[in-house]
Structure formats: structure tokens, C-alpha cells
N, C-alpha and C. Protein backbone atom coordinates (compact mmCIF):
# COMPACT_ATOMS: atom_id res chain seq x y z
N UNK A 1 -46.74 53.27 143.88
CA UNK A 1 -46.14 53.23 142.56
C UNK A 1 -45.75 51.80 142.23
N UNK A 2 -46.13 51.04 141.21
CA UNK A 2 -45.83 50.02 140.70
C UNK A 2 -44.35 49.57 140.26
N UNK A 3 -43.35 48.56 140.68
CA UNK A 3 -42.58 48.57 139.92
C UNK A 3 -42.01 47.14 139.57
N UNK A 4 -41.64 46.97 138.35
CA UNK A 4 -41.47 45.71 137.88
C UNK A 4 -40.04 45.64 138.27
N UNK A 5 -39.40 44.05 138.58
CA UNK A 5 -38.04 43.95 138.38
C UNK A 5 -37.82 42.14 137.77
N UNK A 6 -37.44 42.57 136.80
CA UNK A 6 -36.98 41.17 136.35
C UNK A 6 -35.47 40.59 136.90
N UNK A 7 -35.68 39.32 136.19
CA UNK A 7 -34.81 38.71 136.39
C UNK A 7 -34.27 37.24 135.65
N UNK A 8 -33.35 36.59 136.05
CA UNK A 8 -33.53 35.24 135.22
C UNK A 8 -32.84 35.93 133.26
N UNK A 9 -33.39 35.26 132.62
CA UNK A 9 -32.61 35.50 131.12
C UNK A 9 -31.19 34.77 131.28
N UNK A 10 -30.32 35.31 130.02
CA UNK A 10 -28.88 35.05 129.67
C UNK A 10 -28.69 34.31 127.88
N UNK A 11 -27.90 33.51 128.72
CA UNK A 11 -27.93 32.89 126.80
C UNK A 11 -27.60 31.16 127.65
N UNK A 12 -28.26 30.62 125.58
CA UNK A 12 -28.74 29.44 126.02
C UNK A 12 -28.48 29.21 124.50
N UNK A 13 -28.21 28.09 124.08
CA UNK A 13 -27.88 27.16 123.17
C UNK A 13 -29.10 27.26 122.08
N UNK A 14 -29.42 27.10 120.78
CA UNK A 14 -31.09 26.32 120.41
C UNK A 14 -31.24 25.48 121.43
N UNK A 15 -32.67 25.10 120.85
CA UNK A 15 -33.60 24.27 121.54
C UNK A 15 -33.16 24.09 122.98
N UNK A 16 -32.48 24.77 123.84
CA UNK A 16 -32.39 25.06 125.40
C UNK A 16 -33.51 25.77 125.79
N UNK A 17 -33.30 25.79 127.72
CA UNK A 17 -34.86 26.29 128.11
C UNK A 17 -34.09 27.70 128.87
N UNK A 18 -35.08 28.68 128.93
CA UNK A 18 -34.74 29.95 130.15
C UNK A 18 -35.76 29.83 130.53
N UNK A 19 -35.90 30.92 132.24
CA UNK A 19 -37.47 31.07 132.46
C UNK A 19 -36.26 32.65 133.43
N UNK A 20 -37.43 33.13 132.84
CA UNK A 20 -37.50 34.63 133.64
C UNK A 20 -38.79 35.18 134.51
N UNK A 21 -38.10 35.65 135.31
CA UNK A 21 -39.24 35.98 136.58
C UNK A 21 -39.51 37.49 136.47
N UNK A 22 -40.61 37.79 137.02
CA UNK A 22 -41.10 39.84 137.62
C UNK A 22 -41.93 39.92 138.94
N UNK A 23 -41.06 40.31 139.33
CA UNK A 23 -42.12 40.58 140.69
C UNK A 23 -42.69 41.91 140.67
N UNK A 24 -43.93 41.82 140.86
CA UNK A 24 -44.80 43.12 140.78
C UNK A 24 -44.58 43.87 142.14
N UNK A 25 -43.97 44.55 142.60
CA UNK A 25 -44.33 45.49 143.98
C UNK A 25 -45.35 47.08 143.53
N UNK A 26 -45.79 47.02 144.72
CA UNK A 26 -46.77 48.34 144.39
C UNK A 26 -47.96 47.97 144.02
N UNK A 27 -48.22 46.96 143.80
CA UNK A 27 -49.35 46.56 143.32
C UNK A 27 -50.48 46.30 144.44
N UNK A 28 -51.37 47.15 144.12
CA UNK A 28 -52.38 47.47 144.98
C UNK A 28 -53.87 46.52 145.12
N UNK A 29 -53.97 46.70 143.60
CA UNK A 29 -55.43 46.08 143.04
C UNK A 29 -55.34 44.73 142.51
N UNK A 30 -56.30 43.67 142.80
CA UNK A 30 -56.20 42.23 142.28
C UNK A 30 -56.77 41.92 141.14
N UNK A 31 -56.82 43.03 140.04
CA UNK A 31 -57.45 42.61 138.96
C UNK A 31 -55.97 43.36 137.79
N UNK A 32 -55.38 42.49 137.08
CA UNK A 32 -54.42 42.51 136.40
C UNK A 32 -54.15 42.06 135.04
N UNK A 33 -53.44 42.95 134.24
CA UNK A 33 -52.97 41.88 132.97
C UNK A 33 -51.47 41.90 132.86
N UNK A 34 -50.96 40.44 133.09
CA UNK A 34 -49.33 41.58 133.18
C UNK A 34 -48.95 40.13 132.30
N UNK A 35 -47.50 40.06 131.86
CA UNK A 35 -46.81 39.33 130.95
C UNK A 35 -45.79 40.05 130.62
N UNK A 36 -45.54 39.67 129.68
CA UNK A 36 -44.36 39.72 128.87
C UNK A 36 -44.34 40.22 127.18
N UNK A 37 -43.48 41.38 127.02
CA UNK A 37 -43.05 41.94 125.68
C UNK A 37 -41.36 41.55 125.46
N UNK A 38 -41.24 41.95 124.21
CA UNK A 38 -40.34 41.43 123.70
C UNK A 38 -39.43 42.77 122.42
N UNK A 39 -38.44 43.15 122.47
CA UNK A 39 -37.79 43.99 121.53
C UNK A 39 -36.49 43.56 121.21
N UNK A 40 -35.95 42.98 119.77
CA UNK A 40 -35.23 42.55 119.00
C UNK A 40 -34.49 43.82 118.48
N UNK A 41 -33.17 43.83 118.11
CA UNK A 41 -32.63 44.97 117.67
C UNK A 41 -33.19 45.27 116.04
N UNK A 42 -33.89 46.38 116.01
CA UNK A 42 -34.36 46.94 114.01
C UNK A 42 -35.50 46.21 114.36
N UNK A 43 -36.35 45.91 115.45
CA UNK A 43 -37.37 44.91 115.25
C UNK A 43 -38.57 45.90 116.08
N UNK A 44 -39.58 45.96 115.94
CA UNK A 44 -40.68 46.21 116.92
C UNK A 44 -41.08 45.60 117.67
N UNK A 45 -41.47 46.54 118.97
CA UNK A 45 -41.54 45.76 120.05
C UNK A 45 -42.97 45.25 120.21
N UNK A 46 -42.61 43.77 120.55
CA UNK A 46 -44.33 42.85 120.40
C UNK A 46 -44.07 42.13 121.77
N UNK A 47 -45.61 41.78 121.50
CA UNK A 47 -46.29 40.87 122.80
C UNK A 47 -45.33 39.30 122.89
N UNK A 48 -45.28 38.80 123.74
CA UNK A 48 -45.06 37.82 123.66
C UNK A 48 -46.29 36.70 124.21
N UNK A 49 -46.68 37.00 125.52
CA UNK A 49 -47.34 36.44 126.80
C UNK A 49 -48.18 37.19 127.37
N UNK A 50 -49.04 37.21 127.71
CA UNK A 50 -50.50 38.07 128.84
C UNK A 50 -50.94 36.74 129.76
N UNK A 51 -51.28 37.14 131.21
CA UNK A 51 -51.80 36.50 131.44
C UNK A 51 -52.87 37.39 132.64
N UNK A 52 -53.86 37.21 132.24
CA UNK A 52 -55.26 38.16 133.24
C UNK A 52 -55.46 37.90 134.19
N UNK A 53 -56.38 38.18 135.22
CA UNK A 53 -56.80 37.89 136.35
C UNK A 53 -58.06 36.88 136.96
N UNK A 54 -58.60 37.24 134.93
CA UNK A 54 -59.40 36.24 134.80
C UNK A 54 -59.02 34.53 134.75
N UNK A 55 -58.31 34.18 134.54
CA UNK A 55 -57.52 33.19 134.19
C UNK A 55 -57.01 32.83 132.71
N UNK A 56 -57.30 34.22 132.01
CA UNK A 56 -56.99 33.89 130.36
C UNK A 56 -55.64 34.27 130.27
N UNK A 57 -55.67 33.34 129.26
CA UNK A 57 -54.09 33.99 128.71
C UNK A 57 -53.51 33.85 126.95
N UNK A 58 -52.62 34.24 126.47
CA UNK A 58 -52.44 34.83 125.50
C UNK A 58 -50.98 34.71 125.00
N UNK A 59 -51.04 34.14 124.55
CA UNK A 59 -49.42 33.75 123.44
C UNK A 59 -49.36 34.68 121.96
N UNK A 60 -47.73 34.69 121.67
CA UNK A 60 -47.76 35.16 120.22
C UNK A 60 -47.87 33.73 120.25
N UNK A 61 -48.23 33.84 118.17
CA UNK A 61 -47.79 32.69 117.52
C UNK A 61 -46.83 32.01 117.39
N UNK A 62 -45.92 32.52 117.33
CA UNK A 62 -44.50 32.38 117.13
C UNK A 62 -43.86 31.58 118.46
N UNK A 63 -44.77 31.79 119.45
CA UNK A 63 -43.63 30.93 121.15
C UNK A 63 -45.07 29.97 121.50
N UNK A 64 -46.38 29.92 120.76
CA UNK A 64 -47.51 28.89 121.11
C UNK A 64 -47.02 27.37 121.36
N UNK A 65 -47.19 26.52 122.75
CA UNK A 65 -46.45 25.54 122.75
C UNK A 65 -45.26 24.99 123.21
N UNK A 66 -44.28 26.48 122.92
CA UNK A 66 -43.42 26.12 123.47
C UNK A 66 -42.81 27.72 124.92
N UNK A 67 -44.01 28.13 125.04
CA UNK A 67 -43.48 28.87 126.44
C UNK A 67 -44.97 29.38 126.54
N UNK A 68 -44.64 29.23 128.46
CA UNK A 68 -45.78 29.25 129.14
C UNK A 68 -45.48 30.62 130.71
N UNK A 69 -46.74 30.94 130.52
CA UNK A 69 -46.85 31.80 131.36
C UNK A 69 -47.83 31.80 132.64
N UNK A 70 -47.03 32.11 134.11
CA UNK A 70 -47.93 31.48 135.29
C UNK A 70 -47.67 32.80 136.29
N UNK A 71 -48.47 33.19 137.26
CA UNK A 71 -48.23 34.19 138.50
C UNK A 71 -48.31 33.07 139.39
N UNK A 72 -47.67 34.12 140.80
CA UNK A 72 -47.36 33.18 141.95
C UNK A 72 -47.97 34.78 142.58
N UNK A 73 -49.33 34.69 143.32
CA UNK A 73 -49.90 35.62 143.83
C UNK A 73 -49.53 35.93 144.88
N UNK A 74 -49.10 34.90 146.01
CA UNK A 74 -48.83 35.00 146.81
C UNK A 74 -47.54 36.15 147.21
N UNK A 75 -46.92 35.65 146.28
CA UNK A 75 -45.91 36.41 145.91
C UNK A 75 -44.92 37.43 144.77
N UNK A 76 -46.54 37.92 144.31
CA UNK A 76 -46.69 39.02 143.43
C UNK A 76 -45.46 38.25 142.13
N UNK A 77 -45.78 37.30 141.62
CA UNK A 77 -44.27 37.01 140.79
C UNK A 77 -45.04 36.50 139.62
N UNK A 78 -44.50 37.28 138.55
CA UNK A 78 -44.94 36.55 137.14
C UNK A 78 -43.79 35.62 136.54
N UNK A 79 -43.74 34.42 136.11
CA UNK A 79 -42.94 33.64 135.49
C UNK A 79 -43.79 33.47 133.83
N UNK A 80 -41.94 33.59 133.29
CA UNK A 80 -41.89 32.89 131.70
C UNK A 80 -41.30 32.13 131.43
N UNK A 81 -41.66 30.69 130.99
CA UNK A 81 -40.84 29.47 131.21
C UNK A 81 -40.62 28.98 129.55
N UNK A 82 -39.63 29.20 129.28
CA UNK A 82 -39.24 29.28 127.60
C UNK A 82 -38.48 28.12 127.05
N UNK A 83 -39.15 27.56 126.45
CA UNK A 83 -38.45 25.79 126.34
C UNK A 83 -38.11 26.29 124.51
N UNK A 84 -37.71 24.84 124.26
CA UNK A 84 -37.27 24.82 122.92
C UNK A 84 -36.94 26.48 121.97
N UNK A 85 -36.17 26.98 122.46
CA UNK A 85 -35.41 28.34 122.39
C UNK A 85 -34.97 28.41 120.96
N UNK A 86 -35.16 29.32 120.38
CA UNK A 86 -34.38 29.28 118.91
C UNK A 86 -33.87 30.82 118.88
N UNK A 87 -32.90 31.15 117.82
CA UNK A 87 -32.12 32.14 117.30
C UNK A 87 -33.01 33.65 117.50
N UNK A 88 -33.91 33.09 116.81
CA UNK A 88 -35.01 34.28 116.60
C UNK A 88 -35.74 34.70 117.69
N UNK A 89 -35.80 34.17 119.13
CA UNK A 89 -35.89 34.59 120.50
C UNK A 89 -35.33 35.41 121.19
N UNK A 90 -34.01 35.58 120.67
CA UNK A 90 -32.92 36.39 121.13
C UNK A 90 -33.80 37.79 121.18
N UNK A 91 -34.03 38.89 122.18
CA UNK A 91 -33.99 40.27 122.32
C UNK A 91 -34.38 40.27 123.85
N UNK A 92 -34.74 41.39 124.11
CA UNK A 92 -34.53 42.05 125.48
C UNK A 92 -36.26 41.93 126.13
N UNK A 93 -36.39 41.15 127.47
CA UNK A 93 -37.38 40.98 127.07
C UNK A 93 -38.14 41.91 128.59
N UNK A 94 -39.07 42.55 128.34
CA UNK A 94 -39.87 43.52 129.46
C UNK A 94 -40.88 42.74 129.99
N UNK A 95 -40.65 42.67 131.32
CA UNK A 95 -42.21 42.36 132.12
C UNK A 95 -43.21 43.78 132.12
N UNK A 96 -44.70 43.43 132.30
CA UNK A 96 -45.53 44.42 131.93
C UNK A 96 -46.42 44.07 132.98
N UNK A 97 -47.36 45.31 133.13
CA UNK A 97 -48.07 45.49 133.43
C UNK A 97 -49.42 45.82 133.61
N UNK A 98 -50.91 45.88 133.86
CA UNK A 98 -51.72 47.22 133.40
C UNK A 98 -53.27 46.15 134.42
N UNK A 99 -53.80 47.24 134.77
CA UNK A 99 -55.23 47.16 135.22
C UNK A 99 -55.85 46.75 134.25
N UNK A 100 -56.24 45.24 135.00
CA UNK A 100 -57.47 44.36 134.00
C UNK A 100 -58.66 44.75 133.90
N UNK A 101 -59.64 45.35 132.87
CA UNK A 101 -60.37 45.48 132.53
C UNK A 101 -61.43 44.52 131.81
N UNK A 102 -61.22 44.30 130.94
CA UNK A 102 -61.99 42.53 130.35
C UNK A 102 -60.85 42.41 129.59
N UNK A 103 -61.95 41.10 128.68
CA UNK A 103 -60.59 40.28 127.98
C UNK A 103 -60.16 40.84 126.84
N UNK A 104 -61.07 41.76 126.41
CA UNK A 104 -61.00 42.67 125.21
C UNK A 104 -59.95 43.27 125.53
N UNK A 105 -60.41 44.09 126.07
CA UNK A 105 -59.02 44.90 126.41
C UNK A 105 -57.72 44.45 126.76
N UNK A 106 -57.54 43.62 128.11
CA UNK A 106 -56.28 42.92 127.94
C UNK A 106 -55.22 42.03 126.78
N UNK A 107 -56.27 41.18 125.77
CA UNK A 107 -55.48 39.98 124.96
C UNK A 107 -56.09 40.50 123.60
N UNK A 108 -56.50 41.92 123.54
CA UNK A 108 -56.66 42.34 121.95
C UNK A 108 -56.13 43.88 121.96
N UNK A 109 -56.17 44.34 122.95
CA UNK A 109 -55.85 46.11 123.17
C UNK A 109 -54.52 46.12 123.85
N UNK A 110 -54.35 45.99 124.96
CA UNK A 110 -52.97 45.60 125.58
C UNK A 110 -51.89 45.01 124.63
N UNK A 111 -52.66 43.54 124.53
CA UNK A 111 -51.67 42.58 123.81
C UNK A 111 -50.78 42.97 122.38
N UNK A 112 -51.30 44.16 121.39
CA UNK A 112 -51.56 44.61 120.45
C UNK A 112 -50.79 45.96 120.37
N UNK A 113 -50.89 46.27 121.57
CA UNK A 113 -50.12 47.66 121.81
C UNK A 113 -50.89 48.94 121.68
N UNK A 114 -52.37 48.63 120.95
CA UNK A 114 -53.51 49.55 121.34
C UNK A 114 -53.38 50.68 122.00
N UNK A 115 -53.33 50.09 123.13
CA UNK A 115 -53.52 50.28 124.39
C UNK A 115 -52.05 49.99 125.29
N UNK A 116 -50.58 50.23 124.95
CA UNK A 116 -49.35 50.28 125.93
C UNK A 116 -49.90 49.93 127.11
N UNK A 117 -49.48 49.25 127.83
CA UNK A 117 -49.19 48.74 128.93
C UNK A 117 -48.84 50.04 129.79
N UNK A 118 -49.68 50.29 131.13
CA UNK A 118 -48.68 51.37 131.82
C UNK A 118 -47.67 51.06 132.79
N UNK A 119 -47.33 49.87 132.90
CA UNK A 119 -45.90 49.98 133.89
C UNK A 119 -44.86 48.78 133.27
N UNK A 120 -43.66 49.16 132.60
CA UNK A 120 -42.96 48.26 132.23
C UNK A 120 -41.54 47.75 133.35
N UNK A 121 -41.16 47.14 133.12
CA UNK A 121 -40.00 46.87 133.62
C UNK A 121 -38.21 47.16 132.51
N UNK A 122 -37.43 47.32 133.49
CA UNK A 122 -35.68 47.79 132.65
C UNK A 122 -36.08 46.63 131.55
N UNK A 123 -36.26 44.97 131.64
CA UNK A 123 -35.74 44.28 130.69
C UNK A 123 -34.45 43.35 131.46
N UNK A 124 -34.89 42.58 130.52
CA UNK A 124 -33.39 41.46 130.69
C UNK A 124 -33.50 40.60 129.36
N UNK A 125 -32.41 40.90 129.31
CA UNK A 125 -31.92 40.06 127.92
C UNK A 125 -31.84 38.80 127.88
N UNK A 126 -32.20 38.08 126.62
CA UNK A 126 -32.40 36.57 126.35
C UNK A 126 -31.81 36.55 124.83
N UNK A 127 -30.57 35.45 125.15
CA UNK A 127 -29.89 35.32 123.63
C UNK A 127 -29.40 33.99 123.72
N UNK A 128 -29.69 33.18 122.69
CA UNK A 128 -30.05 32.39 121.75
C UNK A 128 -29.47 32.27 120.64
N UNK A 129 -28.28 31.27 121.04
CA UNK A 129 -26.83 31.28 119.92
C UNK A 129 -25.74 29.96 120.30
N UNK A 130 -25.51 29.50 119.11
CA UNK A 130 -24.98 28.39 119.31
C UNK A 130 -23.19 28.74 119.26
């Protein structure tokens, strides 16, 4: 059974940095799309980050530039490294999961919500307030 656990988040000033971590346990198979979603209060919950197995990866518009997404295989760990932080960053943010299939599927079906992600994580909150 797969299970995500985050970590990392809190609150941070504007233009301050967070980086939040997920370590994947359970994870069996080396072909993956996992990243990061995002849910704002009255807001829908969106993609933020994907990153495949292929080596692709996948930003909203909205964080392009200024946050980057990397695994540490060795040690099953996805990092989100979130620089220049603004107001509108603030919500709760889920590490994800799901069996990589191609890129279609991962950074247009996945990413999109198509296709939900099947293993999320509780969340950890990220707020963004002066």
C-alpha cells in the first residue's frame, strides 16, 4: 500500500522561500508521476507540479520560474522548492501520486484532474502573509 507523508510548509513572509518534502513508502514500481496539488479555501483543487519517470515535468502557470520540483530516488523523496512566495500561494498543499503511463497521461490527464491521482497524501499547509 502506498503512502505519502509530507512535510516541511508553515508560513513565510512574500517573496520568502518554503520547500516541502513526500516520501513515497510502498512504492513498488519505478515508473511514476507524483508531485504536487494544491487546495485554497472556496478554491478548486489544482495541479501545481508533476514530475515523471521519464524525466518530464510540469508546472502551473502561475508558480513557472519560481518553484521547482526534484525526487531523491534513492530515497523515495519528492521535493518542492518554492521561492519568491506570494499571498495567493497560501493553501494546503498534497503530495501525489499515480503509475506513469506516458506523458499524455501524466502532464495532461493526471495534471488536469482527468484522471485523479490514486494516492494522495493528509497535506501540509503553506501560508503566505505579511
Amino acid at each position: 500500500q502506498v503512502q505519502l507523508e509530507e512535510s516541511g510548509g508553515g508560513s513565510v513572509q512574500p517573496g520568502g522561500s518554503l520547500n516541502v518534502s513526500c516520501v513515497l513508502s510502498g512504492y513498488e514500481y519505478s515508473k511514476y508521476c507524483a508531485g504536487w496539488f494544491r487546495q485554497a479555501p472556496g478554491n478548486e483543487r489544482e495541479a501545481v507540479a508533476l514530475i515523471g519517470s521519464d524525466g518530464g515535468k510540469k508546472f502551473a502557470d502561475s508558480v513557472k520560474g519560481r518553484f521547482t520540483i526534484s525526487i531523491e530516488k534513492s530515497e523515495n523523496t519528492l521535493h518542492l522548492q518554492m521561492n519568491s512566495l506570494k499571498p495567493e500561494d497560501t493553501a494546503m498543499y498534497y503530495c501525489v501520486s499515480e503509475f506513469y503511463i506516458n506523458a499524455v497521461q501524466c502532464f495532461v490527464q493526471v495534471f488536469s484532474l482527468v484522471t485523479p491521482p490514486s494516492n494522495w497524501g493528509q497535506g501540509t499547509q503553506v501560508t503566505v502573509s505579511s
